[in-house]
Protein backbone atom coordinates (compact mmCIF):
# COMPACT_ATOMS: atom_id res chain seq x y z
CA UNK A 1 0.00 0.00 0.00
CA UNK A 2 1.03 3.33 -0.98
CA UNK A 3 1.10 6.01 1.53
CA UNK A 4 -1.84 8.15 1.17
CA UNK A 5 -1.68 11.83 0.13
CA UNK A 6 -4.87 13.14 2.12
CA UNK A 7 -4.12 15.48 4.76
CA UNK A 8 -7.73 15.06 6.43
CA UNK A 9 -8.58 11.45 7.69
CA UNK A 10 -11.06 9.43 9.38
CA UNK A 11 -8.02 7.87 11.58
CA UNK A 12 -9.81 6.65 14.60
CA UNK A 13 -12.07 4.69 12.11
CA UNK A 14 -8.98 3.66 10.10
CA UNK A 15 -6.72 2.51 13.06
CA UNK A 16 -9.99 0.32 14.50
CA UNK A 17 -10.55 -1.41 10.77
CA UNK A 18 -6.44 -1.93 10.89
CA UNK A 19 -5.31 -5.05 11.47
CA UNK A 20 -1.70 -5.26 10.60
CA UNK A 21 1.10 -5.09 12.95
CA UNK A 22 2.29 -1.44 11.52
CA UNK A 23 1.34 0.28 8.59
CA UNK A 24 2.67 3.68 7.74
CA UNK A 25 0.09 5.63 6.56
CA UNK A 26 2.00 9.32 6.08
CA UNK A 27 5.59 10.74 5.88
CA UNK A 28 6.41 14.57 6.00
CA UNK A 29 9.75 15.96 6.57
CA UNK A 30 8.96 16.35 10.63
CA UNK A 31 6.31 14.07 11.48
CA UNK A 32 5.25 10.57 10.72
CA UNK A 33 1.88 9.02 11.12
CA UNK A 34 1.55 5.30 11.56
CA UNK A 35 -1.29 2.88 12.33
CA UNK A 36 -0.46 -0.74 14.80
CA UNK A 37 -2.81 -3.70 15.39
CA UNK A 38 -1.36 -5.80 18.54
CA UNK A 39 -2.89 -9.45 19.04
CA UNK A 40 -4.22 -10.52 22.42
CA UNK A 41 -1.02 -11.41 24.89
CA UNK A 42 1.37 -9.51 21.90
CA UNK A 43 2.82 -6.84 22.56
CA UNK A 44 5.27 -3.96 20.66
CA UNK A 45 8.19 -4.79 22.29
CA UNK A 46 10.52 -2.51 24.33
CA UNK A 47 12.59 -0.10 23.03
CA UNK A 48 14.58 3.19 23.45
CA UNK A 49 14.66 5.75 20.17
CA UNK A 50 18.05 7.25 21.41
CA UNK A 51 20.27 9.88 19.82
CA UNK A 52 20.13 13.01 17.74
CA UNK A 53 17.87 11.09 15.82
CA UNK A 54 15.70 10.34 18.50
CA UNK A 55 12.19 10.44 18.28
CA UNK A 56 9.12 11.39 20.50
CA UNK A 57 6.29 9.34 19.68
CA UNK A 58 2.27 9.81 20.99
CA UNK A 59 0.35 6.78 21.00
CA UNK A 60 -3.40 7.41 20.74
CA UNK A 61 -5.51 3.72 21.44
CA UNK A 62 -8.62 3.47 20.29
CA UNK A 63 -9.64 0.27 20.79
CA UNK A 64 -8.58 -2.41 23.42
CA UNK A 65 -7.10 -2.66 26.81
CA UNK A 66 -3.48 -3.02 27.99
CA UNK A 67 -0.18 -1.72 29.73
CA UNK A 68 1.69 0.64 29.17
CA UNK A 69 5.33 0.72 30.80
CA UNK A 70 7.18 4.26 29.88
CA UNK A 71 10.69 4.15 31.80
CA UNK A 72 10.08 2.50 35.29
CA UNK A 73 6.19 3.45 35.46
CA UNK A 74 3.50 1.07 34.22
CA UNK A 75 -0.29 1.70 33.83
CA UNK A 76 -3.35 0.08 31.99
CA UNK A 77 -4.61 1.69 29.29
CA UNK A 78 -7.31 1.68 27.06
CA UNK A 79 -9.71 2.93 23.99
CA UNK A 80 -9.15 6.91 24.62
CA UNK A 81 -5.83 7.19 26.21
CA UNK A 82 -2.84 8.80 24.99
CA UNK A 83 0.65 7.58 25.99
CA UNK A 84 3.48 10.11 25.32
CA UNK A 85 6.96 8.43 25.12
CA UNK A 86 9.60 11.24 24.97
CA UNK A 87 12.93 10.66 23.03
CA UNK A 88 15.45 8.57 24.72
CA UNK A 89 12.93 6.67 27.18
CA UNK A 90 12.28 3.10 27.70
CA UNK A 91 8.92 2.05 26.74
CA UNK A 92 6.55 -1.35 25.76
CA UNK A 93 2.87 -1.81 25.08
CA UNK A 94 1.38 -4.88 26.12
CA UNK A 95 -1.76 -6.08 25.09
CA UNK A 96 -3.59 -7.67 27.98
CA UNK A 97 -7.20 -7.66 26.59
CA UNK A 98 -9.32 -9.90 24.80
CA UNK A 99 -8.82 -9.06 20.72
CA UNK A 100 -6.49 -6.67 19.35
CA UNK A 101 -5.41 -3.49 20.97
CA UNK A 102 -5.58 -1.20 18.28
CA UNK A 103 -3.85 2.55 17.69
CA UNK A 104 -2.56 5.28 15.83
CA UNK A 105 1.21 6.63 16.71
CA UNK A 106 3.11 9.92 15.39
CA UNK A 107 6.86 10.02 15.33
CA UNK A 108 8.65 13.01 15.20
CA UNK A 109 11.02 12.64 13.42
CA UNK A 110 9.60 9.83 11.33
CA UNK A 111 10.81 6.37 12.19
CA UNK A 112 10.34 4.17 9.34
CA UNK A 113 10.25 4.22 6.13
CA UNK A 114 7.51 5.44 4.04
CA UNK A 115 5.24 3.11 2.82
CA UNK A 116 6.18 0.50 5.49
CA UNK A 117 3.71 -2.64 6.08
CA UNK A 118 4.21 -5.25 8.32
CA UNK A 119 1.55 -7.70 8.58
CA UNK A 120 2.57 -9.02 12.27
CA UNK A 121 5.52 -8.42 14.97
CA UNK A 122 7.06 -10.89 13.29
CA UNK A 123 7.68 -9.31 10.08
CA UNK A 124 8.38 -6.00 11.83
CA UNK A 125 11.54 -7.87 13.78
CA UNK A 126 13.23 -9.39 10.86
């Protein structure tokens, strides 16, 4: 899939349709916006975006229940919340519900490539 060119979207709608590890839906120059699917007991796996090409990244769920652990702090989350994961700090999602935790992410700066699709973890890992 092609990254789209639409600067207005129905993303809530989008992300809870999604069911795809990650797709990349749009790339700018300072800003990247990217829609996840996690399975029931999956999760995103931990990670640190480190350097001066760190990046903050907002995760916005909006469907689902799970946990959230940002540095040393963990808390449940679920359709609504908003984790913010600033540049340089720890941070997994867990999904502890029953189906797929579903959610939208911005990275800034963008993280992958455009156009990226991965259809499960996975994929995403090799």
């Amino acid at each position: 899939m092609s990254e789209t060119q639409k600067l207005t979207l129905p993303v809530v709608n989008l992300a809870r349709k999604n069911d795809e590890f990650r797709k990349v839906l749009w790339t700018g120059d300072k800003t990247q916006l990217v829609l996840m699917a996690i399975p029931e007991r999956g999760e995103i796996g931990g990670e640190v975006h480190e350097g001066h090409e760190g990046h903050d990244q907002l995760l916005y769920f909006v469907a689902g229940t799970g946990i959230a652990k940002i540095g040393d702090v963990e808390t449940t989350i679920a359709d609504g919340d908003v984790s913010i994961v600033p540049s340089g700090v720890f941070h997994n999602f867990r999904n502890t519900g029953s189906g797929m935790l579903k959610l939208f992410t911005t990275y800034s700066p963008p993280e992958h490539t455009p156009g990226t699709e991965h259809a499960t973890k996975r994929d995403a890992d090799q």
